[in-house]
Protein backbone atom coordinates (compact mmCIF):
# COMPACT_ATOMS: atom_id res chain seq x y z
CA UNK A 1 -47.05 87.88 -18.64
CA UNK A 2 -45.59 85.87 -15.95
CA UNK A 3 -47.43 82.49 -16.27
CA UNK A 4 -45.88 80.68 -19.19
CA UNK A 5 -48.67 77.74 -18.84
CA UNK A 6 -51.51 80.08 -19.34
CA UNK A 7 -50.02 80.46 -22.93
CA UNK A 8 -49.97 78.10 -26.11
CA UNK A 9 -46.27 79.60 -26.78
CA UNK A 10 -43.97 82.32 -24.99
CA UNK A 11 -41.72 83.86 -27.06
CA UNK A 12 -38.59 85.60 -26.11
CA UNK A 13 -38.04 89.26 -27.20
CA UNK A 14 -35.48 91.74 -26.86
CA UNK A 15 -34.74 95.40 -27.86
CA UNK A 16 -31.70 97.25 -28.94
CA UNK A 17 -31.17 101.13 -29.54
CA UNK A 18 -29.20 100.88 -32.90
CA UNK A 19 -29.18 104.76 -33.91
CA UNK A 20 -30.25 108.28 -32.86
CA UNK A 21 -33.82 107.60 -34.57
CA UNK A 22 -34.12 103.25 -34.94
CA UNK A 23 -34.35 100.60 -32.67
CA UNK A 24 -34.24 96.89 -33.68
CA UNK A 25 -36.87 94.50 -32.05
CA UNK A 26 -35.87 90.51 -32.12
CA UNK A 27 -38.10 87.54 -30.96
CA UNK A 28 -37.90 84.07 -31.29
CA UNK A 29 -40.46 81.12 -30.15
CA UNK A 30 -39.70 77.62 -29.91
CA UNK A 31 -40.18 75.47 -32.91
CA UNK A 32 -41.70 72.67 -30.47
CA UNK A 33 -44.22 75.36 -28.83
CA UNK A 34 -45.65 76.11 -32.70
CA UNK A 35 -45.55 72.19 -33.26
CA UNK A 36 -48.17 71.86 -30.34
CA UNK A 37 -49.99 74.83 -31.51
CA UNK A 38 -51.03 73.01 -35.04
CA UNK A 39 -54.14 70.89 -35.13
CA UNK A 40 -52.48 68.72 -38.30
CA UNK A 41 -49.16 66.79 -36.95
CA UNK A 42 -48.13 66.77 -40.63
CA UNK A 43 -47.72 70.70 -40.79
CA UNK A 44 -44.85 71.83 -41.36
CA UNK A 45 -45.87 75.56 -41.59
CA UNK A 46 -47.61 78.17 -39.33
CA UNK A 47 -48.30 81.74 -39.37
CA UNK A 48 -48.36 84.16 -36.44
CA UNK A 49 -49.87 87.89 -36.36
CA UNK A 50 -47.34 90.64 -34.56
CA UNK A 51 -48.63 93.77 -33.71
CA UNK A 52 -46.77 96.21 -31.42
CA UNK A 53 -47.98 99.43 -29.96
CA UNK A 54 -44.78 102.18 -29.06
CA UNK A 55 -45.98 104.47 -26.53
CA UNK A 56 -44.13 106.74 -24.62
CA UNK A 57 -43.25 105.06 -20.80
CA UNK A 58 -44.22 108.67 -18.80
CA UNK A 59 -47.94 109.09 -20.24
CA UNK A 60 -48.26 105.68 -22.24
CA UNK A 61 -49.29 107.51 -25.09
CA UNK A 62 -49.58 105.95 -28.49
CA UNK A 63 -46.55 107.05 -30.66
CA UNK A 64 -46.82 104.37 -33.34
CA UNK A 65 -48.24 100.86 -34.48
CA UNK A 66 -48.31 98.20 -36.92
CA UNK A 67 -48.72 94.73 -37.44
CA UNK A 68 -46.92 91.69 -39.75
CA UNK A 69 -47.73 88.54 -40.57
CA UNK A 70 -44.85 86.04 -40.23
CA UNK A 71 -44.64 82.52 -41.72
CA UNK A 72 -42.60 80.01 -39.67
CA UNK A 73 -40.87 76.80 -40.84
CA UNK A 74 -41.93 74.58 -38.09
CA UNK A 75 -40.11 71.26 -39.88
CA UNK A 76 -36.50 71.65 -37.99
CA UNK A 77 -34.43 74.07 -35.84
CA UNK A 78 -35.37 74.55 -32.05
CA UNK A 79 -36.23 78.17 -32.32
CA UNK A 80 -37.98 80.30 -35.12
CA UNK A 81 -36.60 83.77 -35.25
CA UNK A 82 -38.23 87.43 -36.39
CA UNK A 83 -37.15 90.98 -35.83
CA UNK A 84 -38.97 94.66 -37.29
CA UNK A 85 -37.80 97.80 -37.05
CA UNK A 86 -39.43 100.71 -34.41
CA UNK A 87 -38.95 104.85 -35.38
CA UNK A 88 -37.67 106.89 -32.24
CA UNK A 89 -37.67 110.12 -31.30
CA UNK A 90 -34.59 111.50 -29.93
CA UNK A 91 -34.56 111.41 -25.77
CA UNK A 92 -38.03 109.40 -25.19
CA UNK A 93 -38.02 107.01 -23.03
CA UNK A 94 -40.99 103.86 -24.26
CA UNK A 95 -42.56 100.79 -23.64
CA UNK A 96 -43.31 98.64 -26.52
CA UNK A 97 -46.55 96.20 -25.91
CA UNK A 98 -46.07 93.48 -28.36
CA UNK A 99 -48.94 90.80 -29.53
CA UNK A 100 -48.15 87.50 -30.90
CA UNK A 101 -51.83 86.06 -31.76
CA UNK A 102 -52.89 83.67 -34.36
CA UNK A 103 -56.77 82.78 -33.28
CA UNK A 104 -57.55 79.82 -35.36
CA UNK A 105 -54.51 78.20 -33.18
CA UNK A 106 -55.50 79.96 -29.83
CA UNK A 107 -51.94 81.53 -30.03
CA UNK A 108 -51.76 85.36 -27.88
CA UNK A 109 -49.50 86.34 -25.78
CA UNK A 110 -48.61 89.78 -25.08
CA UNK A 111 -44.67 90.83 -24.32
CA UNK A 112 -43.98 93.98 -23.01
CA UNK A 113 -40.76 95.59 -22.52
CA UNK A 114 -38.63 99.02 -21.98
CA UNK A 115 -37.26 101.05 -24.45
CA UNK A 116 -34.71 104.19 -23.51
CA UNK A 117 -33.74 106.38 -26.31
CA UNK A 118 -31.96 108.46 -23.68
CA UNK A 119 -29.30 110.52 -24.88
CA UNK A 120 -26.68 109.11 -22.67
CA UNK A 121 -25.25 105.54 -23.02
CA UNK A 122 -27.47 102.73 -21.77
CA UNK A 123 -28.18 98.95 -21.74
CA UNK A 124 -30.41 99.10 -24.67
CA UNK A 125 -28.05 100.48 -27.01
CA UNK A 126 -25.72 97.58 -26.69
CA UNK A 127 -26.41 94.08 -27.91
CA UNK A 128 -24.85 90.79 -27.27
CA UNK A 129 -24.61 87.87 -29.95
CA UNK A 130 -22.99 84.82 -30.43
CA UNK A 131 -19.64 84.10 -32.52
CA UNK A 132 -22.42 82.38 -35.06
CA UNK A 133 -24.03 85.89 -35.13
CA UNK A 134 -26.88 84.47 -32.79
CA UNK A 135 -28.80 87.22 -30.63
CA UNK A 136 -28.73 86.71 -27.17
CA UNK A 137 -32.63 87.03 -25.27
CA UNK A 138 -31.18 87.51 -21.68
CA UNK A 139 -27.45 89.17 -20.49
CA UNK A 140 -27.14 86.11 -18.25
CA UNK A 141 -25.02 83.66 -20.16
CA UNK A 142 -22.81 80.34 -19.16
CA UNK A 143 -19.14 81.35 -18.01
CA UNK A 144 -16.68 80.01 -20.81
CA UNK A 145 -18.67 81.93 -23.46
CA UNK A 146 -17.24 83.85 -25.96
CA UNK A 147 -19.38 87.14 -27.46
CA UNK A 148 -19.68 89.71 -29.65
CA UNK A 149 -21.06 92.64 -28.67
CA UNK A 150 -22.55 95.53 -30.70
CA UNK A 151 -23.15 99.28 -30.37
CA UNK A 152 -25.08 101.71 -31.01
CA UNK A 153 -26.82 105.14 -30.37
CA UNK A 154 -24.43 107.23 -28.64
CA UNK A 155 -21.68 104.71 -28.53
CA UNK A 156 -17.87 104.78 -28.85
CA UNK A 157 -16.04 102.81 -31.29
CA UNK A 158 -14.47 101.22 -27.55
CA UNK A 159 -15.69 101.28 -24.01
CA UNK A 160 -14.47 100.36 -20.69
CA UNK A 161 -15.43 96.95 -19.22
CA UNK A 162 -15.33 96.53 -15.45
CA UNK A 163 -15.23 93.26 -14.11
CA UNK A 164 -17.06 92.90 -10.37
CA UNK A 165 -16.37 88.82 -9.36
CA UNK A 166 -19.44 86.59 -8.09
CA UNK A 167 -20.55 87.68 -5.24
CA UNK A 168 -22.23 84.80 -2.74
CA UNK A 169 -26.14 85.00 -2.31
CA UNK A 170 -27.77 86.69 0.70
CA UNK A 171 -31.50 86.09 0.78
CA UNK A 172 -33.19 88.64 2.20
CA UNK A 173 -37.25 88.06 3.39
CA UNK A 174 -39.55 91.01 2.13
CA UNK A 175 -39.80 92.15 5.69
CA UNK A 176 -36.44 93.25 6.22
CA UNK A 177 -34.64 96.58 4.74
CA UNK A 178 -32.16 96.24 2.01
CA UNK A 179 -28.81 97.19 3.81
CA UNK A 180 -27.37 100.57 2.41
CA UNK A 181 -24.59 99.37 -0.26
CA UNK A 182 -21.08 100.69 -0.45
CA UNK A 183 -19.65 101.44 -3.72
CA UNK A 184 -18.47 98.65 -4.88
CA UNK A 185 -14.82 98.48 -6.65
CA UNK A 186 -14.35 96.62 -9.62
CA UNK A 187 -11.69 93.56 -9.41
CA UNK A 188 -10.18 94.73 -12.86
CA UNK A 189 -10.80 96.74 -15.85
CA UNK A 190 -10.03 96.46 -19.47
CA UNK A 191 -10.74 98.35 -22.66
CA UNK A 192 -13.05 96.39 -25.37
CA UNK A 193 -13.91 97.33 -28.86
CA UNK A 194 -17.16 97.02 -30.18
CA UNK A 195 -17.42 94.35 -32.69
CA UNK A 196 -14.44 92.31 -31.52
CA UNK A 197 -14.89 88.83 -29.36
CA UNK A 198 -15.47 89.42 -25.57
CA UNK A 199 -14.37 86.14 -23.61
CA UNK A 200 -16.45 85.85 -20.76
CA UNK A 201 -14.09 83.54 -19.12
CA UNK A 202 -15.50 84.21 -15.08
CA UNK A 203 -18.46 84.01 -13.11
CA UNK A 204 -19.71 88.11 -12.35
CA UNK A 205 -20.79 90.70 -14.04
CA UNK A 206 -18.94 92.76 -17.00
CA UNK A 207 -20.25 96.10 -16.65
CA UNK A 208 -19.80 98.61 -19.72
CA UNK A 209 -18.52 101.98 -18.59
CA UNK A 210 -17.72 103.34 -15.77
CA UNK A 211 -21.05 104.37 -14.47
CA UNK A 212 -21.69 106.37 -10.96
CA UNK A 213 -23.30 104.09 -8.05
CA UNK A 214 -24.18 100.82 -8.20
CA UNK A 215 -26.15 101.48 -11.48
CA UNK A 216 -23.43 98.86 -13.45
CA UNK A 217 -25.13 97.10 -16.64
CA UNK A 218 -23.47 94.24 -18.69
CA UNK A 219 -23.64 91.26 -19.56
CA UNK A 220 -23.80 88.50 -16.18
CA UNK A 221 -22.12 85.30 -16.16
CA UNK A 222 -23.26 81.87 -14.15
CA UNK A 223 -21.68 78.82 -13.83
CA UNK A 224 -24.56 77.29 -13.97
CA UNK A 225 -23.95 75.95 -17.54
CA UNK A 226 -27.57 75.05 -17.89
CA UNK A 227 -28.78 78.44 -17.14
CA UNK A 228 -31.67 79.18 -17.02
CA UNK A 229 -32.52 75.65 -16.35
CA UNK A 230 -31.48 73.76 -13.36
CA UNK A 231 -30.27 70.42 -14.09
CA UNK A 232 -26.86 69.61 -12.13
CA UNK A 233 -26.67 69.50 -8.13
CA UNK A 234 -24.11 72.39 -7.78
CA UNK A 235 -26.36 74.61 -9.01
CA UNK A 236 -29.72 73.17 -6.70
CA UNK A 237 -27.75 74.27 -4.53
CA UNK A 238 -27.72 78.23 -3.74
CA UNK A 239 -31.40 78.65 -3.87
CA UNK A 240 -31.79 76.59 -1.28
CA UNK A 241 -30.97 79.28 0.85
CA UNK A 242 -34.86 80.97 0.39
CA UNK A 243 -35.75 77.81 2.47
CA UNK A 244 -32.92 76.70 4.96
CA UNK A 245 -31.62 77.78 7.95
CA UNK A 246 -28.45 79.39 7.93
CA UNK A 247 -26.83 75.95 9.24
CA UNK A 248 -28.71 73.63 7.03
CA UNK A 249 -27.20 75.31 4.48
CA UNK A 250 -23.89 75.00 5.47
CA UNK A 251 -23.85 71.60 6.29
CA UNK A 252 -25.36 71.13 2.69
CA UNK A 253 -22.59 73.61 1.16
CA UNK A 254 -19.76 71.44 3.33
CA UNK A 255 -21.35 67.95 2.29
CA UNK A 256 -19.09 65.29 0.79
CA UNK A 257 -22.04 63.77 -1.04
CA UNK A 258 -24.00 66.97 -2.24
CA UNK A 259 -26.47 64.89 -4.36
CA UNK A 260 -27.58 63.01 -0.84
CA UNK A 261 -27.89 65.69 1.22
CA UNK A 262 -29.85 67.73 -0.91
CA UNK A 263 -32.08 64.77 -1.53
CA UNK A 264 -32.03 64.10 2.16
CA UNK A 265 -33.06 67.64 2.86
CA UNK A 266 -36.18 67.92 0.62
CA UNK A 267 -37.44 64.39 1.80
CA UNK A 268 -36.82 65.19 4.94
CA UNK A 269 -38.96 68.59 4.60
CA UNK A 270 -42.26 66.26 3.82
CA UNK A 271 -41.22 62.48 5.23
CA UNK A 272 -42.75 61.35 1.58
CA UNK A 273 -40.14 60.73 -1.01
CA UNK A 274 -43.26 61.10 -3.35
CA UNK A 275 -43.94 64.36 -2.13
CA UNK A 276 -40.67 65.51 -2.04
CA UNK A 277 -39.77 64.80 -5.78
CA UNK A 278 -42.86 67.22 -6.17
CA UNK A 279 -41.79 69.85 -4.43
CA UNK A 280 -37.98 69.63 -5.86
CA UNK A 281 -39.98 69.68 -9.43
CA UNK A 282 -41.84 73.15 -8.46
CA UNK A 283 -38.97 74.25 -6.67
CA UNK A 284 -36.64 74.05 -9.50
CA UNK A 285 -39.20 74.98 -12.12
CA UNK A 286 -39.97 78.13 -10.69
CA UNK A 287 -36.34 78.85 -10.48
CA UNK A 288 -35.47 78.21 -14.08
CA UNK A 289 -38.95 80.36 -14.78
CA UNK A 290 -37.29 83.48 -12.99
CA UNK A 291 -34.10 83.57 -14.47
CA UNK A 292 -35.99 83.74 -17.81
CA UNK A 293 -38.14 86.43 -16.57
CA UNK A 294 -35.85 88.66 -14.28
CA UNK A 295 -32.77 88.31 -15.47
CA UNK A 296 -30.63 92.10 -14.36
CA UNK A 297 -27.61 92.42 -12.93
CA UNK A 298 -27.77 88.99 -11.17
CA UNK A 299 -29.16 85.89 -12.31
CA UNK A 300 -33.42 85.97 -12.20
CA UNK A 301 -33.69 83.40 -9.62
CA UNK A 302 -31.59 86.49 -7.01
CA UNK A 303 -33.74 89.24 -7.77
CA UNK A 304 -37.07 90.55 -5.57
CA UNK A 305 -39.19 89.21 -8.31
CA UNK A 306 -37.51 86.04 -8.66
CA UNK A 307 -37.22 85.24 -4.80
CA UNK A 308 -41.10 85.90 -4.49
CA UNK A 309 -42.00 84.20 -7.99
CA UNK A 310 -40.15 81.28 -6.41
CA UNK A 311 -42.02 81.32 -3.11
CA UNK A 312 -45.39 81.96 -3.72
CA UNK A 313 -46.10 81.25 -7.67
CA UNK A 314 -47.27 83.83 -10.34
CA UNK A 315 -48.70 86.84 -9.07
CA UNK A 316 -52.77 86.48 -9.96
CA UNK A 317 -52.84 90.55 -11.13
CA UNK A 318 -49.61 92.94 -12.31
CA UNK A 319 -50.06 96.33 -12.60
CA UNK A 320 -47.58 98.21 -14.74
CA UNK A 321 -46.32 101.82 -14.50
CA UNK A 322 -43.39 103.91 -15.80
CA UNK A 323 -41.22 102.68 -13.33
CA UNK A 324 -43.16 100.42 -10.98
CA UNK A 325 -44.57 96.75 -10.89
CA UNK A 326 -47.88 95.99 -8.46
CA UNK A 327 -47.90 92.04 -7.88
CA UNK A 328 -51.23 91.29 -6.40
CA UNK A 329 -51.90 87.67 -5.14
CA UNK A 330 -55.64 86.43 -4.90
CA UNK A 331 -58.20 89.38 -5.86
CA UNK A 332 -58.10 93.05 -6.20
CA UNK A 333 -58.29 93.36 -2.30
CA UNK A 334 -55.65 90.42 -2.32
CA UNK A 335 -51.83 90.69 -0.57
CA UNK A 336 -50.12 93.23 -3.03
CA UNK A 337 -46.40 93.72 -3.50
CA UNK A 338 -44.57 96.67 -4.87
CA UNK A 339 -41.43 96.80 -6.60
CA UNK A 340 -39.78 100.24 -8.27
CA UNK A 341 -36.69 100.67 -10.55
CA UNK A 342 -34.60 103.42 -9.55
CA UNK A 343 -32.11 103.03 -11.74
CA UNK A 344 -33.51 103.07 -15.47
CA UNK A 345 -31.68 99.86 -16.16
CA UNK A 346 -33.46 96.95 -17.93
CA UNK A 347 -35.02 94.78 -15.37
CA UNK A 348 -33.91 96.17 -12.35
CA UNK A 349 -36.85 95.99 -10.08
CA UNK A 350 -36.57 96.41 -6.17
CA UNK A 351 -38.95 95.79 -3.55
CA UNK A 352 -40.67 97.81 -1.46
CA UNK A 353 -40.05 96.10 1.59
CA UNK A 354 -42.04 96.17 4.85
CA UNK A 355 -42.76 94.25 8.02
CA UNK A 356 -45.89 94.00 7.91
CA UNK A 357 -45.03 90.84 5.14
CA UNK A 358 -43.57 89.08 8.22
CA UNK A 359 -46.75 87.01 9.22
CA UNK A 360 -47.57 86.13 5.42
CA UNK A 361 -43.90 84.95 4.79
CA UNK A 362 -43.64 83.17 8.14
CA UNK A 363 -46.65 81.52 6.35
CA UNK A 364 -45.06 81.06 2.78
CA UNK A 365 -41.89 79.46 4.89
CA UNK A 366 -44.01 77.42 6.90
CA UNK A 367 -45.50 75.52 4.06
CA UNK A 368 -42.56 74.94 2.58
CA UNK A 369 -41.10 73.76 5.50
CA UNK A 370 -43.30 71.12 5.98
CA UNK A 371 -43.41 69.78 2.76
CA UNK A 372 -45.98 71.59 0.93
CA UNK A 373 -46.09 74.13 -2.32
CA UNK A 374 -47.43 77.44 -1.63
CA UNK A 375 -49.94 78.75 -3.51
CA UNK A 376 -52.30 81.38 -3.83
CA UNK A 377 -55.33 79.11 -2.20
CA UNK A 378 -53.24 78.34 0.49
CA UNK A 379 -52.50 82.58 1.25
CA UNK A 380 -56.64 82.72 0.87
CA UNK A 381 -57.43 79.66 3.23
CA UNK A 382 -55.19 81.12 5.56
């Protein structure tokens, strides 16, 4: 699931709750991943096998499957899109496993992802597309944009939308607790009709309805404009913050010349500009990798999955529950991590924190530090 190489393509997917009894599944792959997929150049068409199981997330047991052929146009466009249609039953909460395969072009990949026919309001009875009717994969989009947003099961011809501003990025090692949150208060609310355009003029999070907690779910907005890539120095920057020191950082935040400094910094993590632009490659990849994995109510790169995705690659096993991920790195008996969602929302993983991780990330921070990539061999050689 988590290591896109491993893969000939990686298709996107997404879910959405549209009545009491019907949920609407959308995926799209890119046209250039199918292009490398066909033996012939000169093809211009390819087909792909999809075949989802339903089962219910509590007991994982099999409510429904089926499987499609689809025929994609491979000639033009940078995506090729597909949706199908899932039956519900009122108040079950799912996961959907989802195959893409097509063996004569080593194409499989499986997708799996949450499905809560709940009978409250929740994030997957909302969707979010573009003024061009485009579907939006993550709820992490570019500040500036404008959206439409859909809904469904359960939903109110209008909702409340409370807007919480950016908030600055703490990173917090797996060895320390998560600090105890106050409730946090919105910096304004307004009323939004389904259907009509949302401008999503700020950086934060628009959360829809007032829900108790911290449990808010919306869409998130960046101003990273490349999201989830990384490609301008503003937005190198704020990551950097899982490797510096608390005043390397903010001489780097309080730099005249951002683009030298950060340069400076990596180089001067491995004395080896050749080095360096290897690390800063890695780095940066990984990043734009989590935000397309663990996007919630921050951007992927933020989350407990992201910051250890970032630091210490793809997990080598994942275990999957209900409402738990196991992230095992090396073999069976390997270092395992544990992260649980509390909250039912989409994505929302936590970890289990614990200081008995403090040796292993001193080591992860270590060979950064000196201007290495960690990786699982290193962890074992340790």
């Amino acid at each position: 699931m988590y290591k896109p190489s491993s893969s000939v393509v990686n298709p996107q997917i997404t879910a959405y709750v549209s009545s009491d009894s019907e949920a609407d599944v959308f995926f799209r792959i890119r046209t250039q991943e199918l292009k490398n997929a066909l033996a012939n150049p000169l093809e211009k068409e390819i087909n792909v096998y999809v075949k989802y199981y339903l089962r219910t997330a509590g007991d994982f047991q099999l409510a429904d499957t089926a499987s499609m052929r689809y025929t994609f146009d491979v000639s033009s466009g940078d995506y090729v899109y597909g949706r199908f249609k899932l039956a519900l039953a009122e108040k079950v909460a799912y996961k959907v496993v989802i195959d893409f395969v097509n063996v004569r072009y080593d194409i499989r990949k499986r997708l799996i992802c949450d499905l809560k026919n709940t009978p409250v309001f929740n994030d997957d009875k909302f969707i979010a597309k573009t003024s061009s009717d485009e579907v939006l994969f993550s709820n992490v989009v570019s500040a500036g944009r404008s959206l439409v947003l859909s809904g469904g099961a359960d939903c109110n011809k209008s909702v409340d939308i409370e807007f919480y501003s950016e908030k600055s990025y703490v990173s917090l090692p797996p060895y320390l607790s998560s600090p105890v949150k106050a409730p946090n208060l919105p910096d304004s609310i307004f009323r939004y009709t389904f259907g009509d355009t949302l401008h999503i003029d700020k950086a934060g999070l628009y959360a829809l309805g007032t829900v108790s907690k911290n449990e808010k779910f919306g869409i998130v907005a960046t101003n990273n404009q490349s999201y989830p890539s990384v490609t301008k120095v503003a937005d190198m920057l704020e990551p950097l913050k899982l490797i510096c020191t608390d005043k390397e950082f903010a001489r780097l935040d309080s730099s005249e010349y951002l683009k030298k400094s950060v340069d400076a910094f990596w180089l001067g993590l491995s004395k080896n500009e050749k080095n360096a632009k290897e690390q800063i490659r890695v780095f940066y990849s990984r990043v734009a990798l989590a935000n397309m994995l663990f996007p919630s109510r921050v951007e992927g790169w933020q989350t407990d999955r992201g910051m250890l995705y970032i630091m210490l690659g793809p997990p080598s096993i994942v275990n999957i529950t209900h409402t738990s991920e196991e992230w095992i790195y090396g073999d069976t008996n390997g270092l395992l991590f544990t992260f649980e969602n509390t909250s039912g929302l989409r994505n929302d993983y936590s970890l289990l924190r614990s200081n008995t991780y403090q040796s292993v990330w001193s080591q992860v921070l270590t060979t950064w530090r000196s201007g290495k990539i960690f990786t699982v061999s290193k962890l074992n050689n340790e």
